[in-house]
C-alpha atoms as a PDB file:
ATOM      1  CA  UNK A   1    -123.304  17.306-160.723  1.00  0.00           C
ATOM      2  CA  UNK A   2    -121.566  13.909-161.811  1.00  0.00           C
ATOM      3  CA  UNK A   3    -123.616  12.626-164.072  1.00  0.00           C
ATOM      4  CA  UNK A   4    -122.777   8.245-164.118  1.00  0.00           C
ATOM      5  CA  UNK A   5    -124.032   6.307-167.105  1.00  0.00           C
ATOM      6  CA  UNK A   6    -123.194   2.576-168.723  1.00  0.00           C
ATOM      7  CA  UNK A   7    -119.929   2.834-169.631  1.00  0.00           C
ATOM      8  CA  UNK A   8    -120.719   3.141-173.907  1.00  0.00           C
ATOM      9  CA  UNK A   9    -122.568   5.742-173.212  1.00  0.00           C
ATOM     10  CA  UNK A  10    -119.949   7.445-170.931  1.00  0.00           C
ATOM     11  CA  UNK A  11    -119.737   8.957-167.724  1.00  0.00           C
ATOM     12  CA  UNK A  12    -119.485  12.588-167.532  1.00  0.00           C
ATOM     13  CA  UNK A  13    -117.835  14.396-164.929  1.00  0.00           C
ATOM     14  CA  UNK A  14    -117.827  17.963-164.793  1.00  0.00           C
ATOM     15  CA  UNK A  15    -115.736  18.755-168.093  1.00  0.00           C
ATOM     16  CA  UNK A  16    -114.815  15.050-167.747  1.00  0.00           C
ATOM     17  CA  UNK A  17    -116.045  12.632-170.234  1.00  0.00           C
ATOM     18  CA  UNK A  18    -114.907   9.053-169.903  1.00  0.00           C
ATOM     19  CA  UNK A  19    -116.128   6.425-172.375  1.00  0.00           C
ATOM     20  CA  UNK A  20    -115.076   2.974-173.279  1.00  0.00           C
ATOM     21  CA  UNK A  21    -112.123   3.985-175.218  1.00  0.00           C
ATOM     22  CA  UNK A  22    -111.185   7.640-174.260  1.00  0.00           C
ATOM     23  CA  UNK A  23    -111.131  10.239-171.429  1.00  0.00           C
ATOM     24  CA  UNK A  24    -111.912  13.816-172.941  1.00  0.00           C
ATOM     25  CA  UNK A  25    -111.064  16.673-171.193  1.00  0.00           C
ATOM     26  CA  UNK A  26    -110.566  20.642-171.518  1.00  0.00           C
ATOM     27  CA  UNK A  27    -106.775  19.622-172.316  1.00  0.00           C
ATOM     28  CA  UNK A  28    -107.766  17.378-175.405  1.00  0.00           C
ATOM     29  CA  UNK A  29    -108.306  13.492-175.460  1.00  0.00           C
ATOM     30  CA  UNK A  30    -106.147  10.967-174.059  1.00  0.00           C
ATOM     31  CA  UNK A  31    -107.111   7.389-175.359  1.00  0.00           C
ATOM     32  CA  UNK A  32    -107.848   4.544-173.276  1.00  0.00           C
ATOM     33  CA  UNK A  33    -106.566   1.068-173.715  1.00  0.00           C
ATOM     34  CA  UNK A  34    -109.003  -2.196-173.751  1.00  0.00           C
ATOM     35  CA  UNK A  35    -108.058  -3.170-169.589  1.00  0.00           C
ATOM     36  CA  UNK A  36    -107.368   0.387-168.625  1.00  0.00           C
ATOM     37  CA  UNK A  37    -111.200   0.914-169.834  1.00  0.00           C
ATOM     38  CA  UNK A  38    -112.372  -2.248-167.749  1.00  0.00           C
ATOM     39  CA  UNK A  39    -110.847  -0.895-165.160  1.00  0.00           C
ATOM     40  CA  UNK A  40    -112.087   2.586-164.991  1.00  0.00           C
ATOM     41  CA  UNK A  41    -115.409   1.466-165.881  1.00  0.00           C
ATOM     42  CA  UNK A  42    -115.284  -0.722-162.294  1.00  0.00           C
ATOM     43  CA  UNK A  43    -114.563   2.258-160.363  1.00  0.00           C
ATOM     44  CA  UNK A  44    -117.121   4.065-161.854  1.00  0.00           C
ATOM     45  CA  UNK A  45    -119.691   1.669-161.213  1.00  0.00           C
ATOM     46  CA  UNK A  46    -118.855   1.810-157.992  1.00  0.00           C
ATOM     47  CA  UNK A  47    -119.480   5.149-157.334  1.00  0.00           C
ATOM     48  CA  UNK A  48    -116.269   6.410-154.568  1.00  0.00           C
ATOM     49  CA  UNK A  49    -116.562   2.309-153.121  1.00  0.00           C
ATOM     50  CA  UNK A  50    -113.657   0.194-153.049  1.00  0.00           C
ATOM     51  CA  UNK A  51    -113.160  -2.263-155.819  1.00  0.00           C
ATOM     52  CA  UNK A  52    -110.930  -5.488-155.092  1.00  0.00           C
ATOM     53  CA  UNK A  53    -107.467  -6.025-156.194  1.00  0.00           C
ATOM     54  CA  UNK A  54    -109.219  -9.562-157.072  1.00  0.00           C
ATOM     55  CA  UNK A  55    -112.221  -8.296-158.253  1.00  0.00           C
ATOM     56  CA  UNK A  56    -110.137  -5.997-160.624  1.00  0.00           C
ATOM     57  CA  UNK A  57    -107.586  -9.231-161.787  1.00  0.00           C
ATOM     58  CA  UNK A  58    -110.452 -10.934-162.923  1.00  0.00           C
ATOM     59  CA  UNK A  59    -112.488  -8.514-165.003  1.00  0.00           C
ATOM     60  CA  UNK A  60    -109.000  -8.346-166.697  1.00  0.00           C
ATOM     61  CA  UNK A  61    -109.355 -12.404-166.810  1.00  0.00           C
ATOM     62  CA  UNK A  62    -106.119 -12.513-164.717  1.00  0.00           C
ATOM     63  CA  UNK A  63    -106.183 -15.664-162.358  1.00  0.00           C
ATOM     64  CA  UNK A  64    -105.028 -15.070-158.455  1.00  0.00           C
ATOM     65  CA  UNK A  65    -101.378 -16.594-159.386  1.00  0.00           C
ATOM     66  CA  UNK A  66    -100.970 -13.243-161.709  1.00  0.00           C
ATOM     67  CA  UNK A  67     -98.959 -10.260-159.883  1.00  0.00           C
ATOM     68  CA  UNK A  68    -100.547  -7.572-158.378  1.00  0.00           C
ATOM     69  CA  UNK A  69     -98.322  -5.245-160.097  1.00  0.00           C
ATOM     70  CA  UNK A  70    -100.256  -5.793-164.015  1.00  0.00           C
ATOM     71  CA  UNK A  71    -103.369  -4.028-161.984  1.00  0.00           C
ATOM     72  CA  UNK A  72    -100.982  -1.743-160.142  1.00  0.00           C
ATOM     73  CA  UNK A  73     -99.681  -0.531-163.576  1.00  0.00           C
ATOM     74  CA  UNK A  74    -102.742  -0.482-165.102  1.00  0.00           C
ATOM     75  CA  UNK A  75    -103.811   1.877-162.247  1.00  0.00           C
ATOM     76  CA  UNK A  76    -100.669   3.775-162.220  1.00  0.00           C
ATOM     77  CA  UNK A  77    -101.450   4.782-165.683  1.00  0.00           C
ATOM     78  CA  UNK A  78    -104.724   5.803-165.560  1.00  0.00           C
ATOM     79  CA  UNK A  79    -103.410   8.117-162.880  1.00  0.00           C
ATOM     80  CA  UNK A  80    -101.484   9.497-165.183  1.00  0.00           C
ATOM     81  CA  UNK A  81    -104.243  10.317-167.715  1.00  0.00           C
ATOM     82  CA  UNK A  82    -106.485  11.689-164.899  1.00  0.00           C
ATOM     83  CA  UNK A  83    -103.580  13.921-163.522  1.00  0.00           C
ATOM     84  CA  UNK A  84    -104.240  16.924-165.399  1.00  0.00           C
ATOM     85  CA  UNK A  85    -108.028  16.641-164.161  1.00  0.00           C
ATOM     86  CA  UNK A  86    -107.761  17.770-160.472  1.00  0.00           C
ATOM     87  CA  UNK A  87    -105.050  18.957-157.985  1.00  0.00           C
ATOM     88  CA  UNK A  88    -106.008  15.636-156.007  1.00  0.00           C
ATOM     89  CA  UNK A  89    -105.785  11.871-156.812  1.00  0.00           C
ATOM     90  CA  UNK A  90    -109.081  10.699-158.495  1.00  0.00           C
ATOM     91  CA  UNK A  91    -108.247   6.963-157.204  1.00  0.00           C
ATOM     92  CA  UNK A  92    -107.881   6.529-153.533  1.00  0.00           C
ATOM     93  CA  UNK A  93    -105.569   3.582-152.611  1.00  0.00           C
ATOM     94  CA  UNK A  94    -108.051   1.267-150.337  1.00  0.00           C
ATOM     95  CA  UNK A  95    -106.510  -1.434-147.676  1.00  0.00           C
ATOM     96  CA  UNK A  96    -107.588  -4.124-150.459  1.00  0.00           C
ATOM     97  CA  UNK A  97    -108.009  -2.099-153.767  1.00  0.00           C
ATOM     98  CA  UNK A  98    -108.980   1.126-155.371  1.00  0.00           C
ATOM     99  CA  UNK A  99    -111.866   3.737-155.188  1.00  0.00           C
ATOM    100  CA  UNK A 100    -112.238   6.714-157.526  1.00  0.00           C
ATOM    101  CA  UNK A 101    -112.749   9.618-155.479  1.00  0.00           C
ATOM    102  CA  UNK A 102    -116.418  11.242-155.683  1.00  0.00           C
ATOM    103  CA  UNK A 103    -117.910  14.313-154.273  1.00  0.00           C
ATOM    104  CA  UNK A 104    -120.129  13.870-152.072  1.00  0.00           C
ATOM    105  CA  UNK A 105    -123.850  14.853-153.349  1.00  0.00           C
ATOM    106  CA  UNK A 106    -123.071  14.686-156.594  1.00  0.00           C
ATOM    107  CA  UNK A 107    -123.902  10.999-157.221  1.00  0.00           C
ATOM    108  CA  UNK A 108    -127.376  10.364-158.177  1.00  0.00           C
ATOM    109  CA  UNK A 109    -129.413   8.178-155.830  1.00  0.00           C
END
């Protein structure tokens, strides 16, 4: 059961734990950077929904004029700290931003 809680206090996922400056896994802990936190604390939040490309600029305090591509990184890396986690993507691409991928009945209501 995925377990979701504030972001300090960390979400736990399985043999996942995510807090606001580290993802800890079976394979050891791979640390988290200030904006790659804010941004994996957004998908969390919103439980497998899509977050913005804007929404996600401006919890980094990015204006509209900044390139997509600083989130796109950002993203990009947190892939590649969540790789080793499941054979599958954990962040879906969405038509106007990003979802992290949840099982279904495993989200508390």
């Amino acid at each position: 059961m995925t377990t979701l809680m504030k972001p300090h206090d960390g979400f736990i996922r399985g043999y996942v734990t995510v807090t606001d400056s580290y993802i800890q896994t079976e394979m050891g802990r791979q640390y988290l950077t200030k904006k790659q936190s804010v941004i994996l604390t957004a998908l969390i939040e919103a439980a497998g929904k899509s977050v913005s490309l804007l929404k996600l600029q401006k919890l980094l305090g990015h204006n509209s004029e900044v390139l997509t591509t600083t989130v796109r990184t950002h993203i990009y890396n947190i892939r590649q700290l969540l790789k080793h986690i499941e054979e599958f993507d954990l962040i879906l691409t969405k038509e106007y931003g990003y979802a992290l991928h949840v099982v279904p009945n495993t989200v508390p209501a």
